[in-house]
Protein backbone atom coordinates (compact mmCIF):
# COMPACT_ATOMS: atom_id res chain seq x y z
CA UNK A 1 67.39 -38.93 11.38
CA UNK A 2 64.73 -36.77 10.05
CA UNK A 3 64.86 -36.66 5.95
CA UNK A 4 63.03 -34.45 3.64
CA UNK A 5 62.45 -34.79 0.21
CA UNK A 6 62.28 -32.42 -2.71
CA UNK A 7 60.05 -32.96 -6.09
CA UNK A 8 61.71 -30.29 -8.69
CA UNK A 9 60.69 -29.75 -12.23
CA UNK A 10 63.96 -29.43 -14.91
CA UNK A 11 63.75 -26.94 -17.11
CA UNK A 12 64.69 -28.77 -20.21
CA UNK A 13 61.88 -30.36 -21.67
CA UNK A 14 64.24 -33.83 -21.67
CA UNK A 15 64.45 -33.75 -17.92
CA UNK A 16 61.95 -35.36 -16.14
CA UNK A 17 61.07 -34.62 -12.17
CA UNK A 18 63.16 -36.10 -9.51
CA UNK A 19 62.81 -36.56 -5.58
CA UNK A 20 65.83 -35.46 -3.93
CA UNK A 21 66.62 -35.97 -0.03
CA UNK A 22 67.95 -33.71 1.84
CA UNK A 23 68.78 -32.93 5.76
CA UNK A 24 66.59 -30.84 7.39
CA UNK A 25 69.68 -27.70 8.52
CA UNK A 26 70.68 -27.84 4.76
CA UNK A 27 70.44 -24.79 2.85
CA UNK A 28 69.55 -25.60 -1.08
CA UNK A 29 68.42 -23.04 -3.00
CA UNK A 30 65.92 -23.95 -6.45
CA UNK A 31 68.65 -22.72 -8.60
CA UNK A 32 71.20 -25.34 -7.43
CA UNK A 33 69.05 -27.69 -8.20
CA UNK A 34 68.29 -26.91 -11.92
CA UNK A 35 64.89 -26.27 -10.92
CA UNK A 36 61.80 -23.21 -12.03
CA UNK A 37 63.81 -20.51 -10.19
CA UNK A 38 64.42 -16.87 -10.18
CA UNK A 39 67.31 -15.79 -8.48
CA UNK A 40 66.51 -12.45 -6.59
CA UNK A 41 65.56 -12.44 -2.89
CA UNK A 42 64.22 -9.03 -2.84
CA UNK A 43 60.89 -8.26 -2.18
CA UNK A 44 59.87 -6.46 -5.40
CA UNK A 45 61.30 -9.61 -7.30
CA UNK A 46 59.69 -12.57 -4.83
CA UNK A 47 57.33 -14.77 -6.31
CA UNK A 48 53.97 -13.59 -7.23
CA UNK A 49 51.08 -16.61 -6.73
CA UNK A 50 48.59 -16.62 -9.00
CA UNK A 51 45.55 -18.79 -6.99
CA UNK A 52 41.88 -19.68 -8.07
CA UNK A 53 39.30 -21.57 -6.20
CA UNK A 54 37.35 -23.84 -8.57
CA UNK A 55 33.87 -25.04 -7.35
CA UNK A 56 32.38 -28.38 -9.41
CA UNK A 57 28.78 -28.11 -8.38
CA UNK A 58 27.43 -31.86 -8.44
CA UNK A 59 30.09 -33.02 -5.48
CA UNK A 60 30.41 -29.56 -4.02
CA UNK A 61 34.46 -30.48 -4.61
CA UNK A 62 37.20 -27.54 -4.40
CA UNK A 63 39.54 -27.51 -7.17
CA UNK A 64 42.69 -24.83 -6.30
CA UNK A 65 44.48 -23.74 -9.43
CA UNK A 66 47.95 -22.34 -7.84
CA UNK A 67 51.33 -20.90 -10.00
CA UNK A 68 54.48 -18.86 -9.87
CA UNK A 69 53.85 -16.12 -12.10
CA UNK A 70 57.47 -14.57 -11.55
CA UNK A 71 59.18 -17.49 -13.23
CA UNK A 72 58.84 -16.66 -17.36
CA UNK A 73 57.34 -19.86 -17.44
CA UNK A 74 54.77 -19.83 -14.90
CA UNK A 75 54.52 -23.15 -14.12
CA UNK A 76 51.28 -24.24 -12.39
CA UNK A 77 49.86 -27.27 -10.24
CA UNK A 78 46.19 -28.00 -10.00
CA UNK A 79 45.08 -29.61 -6.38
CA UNK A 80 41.89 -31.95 -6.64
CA UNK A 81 40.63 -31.59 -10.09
CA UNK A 82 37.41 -32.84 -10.74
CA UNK A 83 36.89 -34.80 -13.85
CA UNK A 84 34.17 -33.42 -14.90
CA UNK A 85 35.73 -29.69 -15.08
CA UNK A 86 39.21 -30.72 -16.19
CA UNK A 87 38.30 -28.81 -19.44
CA UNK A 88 37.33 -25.73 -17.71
CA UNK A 89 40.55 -25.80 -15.96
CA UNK A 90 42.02 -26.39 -18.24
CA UNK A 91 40.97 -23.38 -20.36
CA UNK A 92 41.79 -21.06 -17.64
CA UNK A 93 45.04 -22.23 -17.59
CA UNK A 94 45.58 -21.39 -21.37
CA UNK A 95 44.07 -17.95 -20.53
CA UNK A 96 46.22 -17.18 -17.67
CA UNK A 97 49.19 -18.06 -19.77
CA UNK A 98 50.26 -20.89 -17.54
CA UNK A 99 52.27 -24.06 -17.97
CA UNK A 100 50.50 -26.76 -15.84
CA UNK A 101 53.14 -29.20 -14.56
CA UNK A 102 51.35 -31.52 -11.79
CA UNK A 103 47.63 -32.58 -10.93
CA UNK A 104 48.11 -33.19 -7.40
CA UNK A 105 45.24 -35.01 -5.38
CA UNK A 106 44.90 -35.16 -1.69
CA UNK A 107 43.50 -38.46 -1.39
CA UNK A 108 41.55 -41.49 -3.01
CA UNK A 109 38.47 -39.97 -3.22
CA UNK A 110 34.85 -41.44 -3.08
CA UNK A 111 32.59 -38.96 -4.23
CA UNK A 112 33.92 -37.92 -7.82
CA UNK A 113 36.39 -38.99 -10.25
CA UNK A 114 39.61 -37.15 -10.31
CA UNK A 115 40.64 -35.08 -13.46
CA UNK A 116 44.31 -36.03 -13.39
CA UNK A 117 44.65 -38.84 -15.87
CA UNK A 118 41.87 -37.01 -18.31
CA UNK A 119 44.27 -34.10 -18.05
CA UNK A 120 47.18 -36.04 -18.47
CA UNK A 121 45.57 -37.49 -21.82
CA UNK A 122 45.23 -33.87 -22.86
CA UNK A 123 48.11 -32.21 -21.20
CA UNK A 124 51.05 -35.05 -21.87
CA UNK A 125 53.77 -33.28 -19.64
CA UNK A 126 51.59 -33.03 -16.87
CA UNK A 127 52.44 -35.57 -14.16
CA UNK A 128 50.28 -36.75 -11.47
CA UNK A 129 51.04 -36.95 -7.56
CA UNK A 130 49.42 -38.92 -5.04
CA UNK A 131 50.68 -39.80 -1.31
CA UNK A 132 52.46 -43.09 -1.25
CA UNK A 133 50.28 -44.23 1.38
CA UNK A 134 47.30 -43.96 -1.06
CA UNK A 135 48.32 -47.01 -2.82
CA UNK A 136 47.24 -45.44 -6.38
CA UNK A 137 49.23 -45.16 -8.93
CA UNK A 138 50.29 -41.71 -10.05
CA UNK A 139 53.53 -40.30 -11.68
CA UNK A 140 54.87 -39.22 -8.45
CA UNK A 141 54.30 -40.15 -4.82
CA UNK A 142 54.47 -38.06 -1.50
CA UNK A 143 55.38 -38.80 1.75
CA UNK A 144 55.21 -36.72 4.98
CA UNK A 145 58.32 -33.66 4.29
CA UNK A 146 58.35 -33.40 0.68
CA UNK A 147 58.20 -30.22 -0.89
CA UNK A 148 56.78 -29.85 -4.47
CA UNK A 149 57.91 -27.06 -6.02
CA UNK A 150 56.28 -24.54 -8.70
CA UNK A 151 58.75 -22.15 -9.33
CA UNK A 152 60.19 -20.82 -6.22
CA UNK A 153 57.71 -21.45 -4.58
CA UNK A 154 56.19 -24.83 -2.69
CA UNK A 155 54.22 -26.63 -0.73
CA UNK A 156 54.94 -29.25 1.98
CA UNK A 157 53.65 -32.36 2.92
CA UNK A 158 52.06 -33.28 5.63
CA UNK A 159 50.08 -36.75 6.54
CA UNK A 160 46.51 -35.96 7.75
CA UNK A 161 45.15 -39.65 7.78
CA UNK A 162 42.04 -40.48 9.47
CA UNK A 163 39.12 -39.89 6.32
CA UNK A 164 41.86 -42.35 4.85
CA UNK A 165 44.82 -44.06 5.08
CA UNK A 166 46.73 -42.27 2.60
CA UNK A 167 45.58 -38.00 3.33
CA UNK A 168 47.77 -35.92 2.75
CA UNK A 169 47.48 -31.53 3.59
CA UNK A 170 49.50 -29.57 1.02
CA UNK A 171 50.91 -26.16 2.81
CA UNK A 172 52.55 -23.34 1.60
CA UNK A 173 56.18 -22.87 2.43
CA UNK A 174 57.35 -20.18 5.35
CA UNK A 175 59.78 -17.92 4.35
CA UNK A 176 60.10 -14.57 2.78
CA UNK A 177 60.03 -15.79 -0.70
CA UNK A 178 56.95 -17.59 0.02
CA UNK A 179 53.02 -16.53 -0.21
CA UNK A 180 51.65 -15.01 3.61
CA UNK A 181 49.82 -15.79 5.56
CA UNK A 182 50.38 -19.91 4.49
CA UNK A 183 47.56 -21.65 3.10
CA UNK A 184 47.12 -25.34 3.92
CA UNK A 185 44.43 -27.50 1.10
CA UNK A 186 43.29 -29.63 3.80
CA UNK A 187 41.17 -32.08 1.32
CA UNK A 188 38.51 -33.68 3.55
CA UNK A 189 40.49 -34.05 6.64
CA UNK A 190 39.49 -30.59 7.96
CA UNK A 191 36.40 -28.99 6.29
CA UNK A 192 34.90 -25.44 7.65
CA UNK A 193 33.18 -25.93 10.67
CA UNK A 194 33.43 -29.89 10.50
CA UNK A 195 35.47 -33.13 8.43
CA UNK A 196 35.61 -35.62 6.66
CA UNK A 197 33.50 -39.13 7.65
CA UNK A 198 35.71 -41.71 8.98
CA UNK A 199 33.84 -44.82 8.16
CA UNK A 200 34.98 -45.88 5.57
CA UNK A 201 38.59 -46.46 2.99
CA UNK A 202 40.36 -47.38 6.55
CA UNK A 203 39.16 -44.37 7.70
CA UNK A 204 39.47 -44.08 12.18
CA UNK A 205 38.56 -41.41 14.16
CA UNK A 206 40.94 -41.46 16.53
CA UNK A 207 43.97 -40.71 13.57
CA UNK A 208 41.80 -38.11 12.24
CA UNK A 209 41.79 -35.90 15.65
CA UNK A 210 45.49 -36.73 15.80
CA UNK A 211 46.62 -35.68 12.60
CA UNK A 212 44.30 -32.48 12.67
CA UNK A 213 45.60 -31.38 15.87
CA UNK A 214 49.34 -32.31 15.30
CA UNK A 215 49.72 -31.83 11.58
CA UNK A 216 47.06 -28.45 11.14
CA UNK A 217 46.32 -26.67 14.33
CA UNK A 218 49.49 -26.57 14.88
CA UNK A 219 50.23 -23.91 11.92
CA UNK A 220 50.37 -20.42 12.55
CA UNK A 221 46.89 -19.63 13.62
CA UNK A 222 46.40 -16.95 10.43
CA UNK A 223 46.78 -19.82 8.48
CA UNK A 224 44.14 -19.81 5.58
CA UNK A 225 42.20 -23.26 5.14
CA UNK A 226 41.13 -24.67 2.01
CA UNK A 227 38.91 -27.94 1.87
CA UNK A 228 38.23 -30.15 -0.64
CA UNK A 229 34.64 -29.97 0.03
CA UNK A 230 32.47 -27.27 1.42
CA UNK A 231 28.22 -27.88 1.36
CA UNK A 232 27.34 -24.65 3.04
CA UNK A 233 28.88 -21.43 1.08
CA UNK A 234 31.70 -21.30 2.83
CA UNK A 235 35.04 -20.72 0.95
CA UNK A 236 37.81 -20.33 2.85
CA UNK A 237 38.55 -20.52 6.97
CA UNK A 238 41.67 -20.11 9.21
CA UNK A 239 43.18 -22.09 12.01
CA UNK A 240 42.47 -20.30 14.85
CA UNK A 241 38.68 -20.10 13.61
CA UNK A 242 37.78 -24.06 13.19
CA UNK A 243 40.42 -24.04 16.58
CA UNK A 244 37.36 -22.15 18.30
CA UNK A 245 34.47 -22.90 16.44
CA UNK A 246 34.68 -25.95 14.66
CA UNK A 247 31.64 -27.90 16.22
CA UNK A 248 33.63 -32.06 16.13
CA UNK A 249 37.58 -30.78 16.47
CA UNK A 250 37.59 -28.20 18.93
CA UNK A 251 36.33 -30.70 21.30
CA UNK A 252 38.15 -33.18 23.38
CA UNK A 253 39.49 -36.51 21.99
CA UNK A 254 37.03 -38.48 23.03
CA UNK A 255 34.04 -36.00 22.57
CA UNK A 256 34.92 -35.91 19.09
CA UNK A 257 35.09 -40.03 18.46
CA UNK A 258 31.80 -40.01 20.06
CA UNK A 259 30.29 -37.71 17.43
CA UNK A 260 32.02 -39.54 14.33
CA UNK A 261 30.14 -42.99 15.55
CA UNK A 262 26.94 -41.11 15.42
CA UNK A 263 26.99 -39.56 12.08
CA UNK A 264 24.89 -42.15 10.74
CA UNK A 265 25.63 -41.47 7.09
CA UNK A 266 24.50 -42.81 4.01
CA UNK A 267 26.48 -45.04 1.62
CA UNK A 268 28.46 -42.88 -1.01
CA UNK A 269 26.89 -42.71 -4.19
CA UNK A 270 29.48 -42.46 -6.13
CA UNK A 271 31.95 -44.83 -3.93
CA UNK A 272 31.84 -47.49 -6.45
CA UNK A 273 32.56 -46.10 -9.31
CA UNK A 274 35.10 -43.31 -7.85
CA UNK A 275 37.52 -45.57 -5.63
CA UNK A 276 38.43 -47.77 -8.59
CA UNK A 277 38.37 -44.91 -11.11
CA UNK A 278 40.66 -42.87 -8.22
CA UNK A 279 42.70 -45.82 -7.51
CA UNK A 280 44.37 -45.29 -11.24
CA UNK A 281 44.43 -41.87 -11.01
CA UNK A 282 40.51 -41.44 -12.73
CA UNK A 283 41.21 -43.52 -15.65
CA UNK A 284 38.99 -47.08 -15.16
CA UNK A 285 41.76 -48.83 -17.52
CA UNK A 286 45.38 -47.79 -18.12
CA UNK A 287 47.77 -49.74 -19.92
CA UNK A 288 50.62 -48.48 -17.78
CA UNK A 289 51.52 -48.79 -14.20
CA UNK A 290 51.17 -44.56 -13.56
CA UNK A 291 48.77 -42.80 -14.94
């Protein structure tokens, strides 16, 4: 049977996160389950999702800065953080009046180090989430189903390998309660107009097209699309555009495997140093098994 999982955050400060199972047809609200919750359904009252696109310039790498600010706590989640603009981040977090509870990455990257242990360091509550499939260490894992929740609202988990073994695409939840249209962080499974290279970190082709196609195009087609990466300008994208126009996944199975073994792309300059840094969640040496 079909299980999904929930990651909550306690409100006591002596509580730490927990992953909870539960059957698909089951009705739990946040508030049962001690977690960030308000308790009206109305509409003036849902929450209120405070969202910023970061941009770090030297790996052209998306950071999203997402939060609930109808919970008196606004608690907040950072997706891909960059180390080298944790401390920007970080500052706009104090600004906004937010209380940053998970730095969340999308996959094992190759091309910078991820911020979440430095902000960990400087943010101690903070706990890190990877997929399970990454094989990093991180506080918390995902697998496909889970919801993390900020507040009342959350985003699910769905596995988009192919760039690697262990991507993951973070969407919002559906529901009234919950941000419209949904947003999906696709990391570097599904860029604007293109995706990720699959040459590499167990990286195939023929998963890639799958997962896009089963896990992404299969959202609501006013679905807004954030990558981890964009090269040209672009910030944002929907389904039913990279549907039509993406140039490698609107094209047939096949078609598309056939341009991925043509890329001819250059080694990653930064693949050395960022796998190993990433695998530890961006800390080269850690004392402790998470990060």
């Amino acid at each position: 049977m079909l299980r999904f999982r929930c990651i909550q955050l306690f409100t006591s400060p002596f509580e730490a996160p927990f992953i909870q199972s539960f059957k698909p047809h089951t009705s739990i609200s946040c508030a049962q389950m001690g977690s960030y919750s308000t308790t009206s359904s109305s509409a003036q009252n849902s929450p209120k999702l405070v969202f910023r696109q970061l941009f770090e310039k030297e790996s052209s790498t998306y950071t999203y800065l997402l939060a609930d600010a109808s919970h008196p706590q606004k608690p907040a989640l950072l997706i891909d953080p960059v180390d080298k603009t944790a401390d920007r981040d970080l500052a706009l977090v104090k600004e906004l009046g937010l209380k940053l509870i998970y730095a969340i990455n999308t996959h094992v990257h190759a091309d910078h180090v991820t911020g979440s242990g430095l902000i960990k360091t400087k943010f101690p509550g903070v706990k890190s989430i990877i997929s399970k499939a990454s094989n990093a260490k991180a506080d918390l894992f995902v697998e496909p189903g889970d919801k993390i929740y900020f507040g009342d609202i959350f985003l699910e988990v769905h596995a988009t390998p192919g760039h690697t073994l262990g991507c993951v695409t973070y969407v919002t939840g559906d529901g009234p309660n919950q941000p419209q249209p949904r947003m999906a962080f696709t990391g570097d499974a599904l860029l604007i107009r293109g995706c990720g290279r699959t040459d590499f970190q167990g990286g195939s082709s023929d998963k890639l097209y799958d997962s896009v196609h089963s896990q992404i195009f299969t959202l609501p087609k006013d679905t807004l699309l954030y990558p981890a990466h964009d090269y040209k300008g672009f910030t944002v994208s929907t389904v039913g555009e990279e549907m039509l126009y993406n140039p490698r996944l609107s094209k047939d199975k096949e078609t598309f495997k056939n341009i991925m073994q043509n890329l001819n792309l250059s080694y990653p300059k930064m693949m050395d140093v960022a796998v190993p840094a990433n695998m530890v969640c961006g800390l080269q040496e850690t004392k402790s098994e998470a990060c």
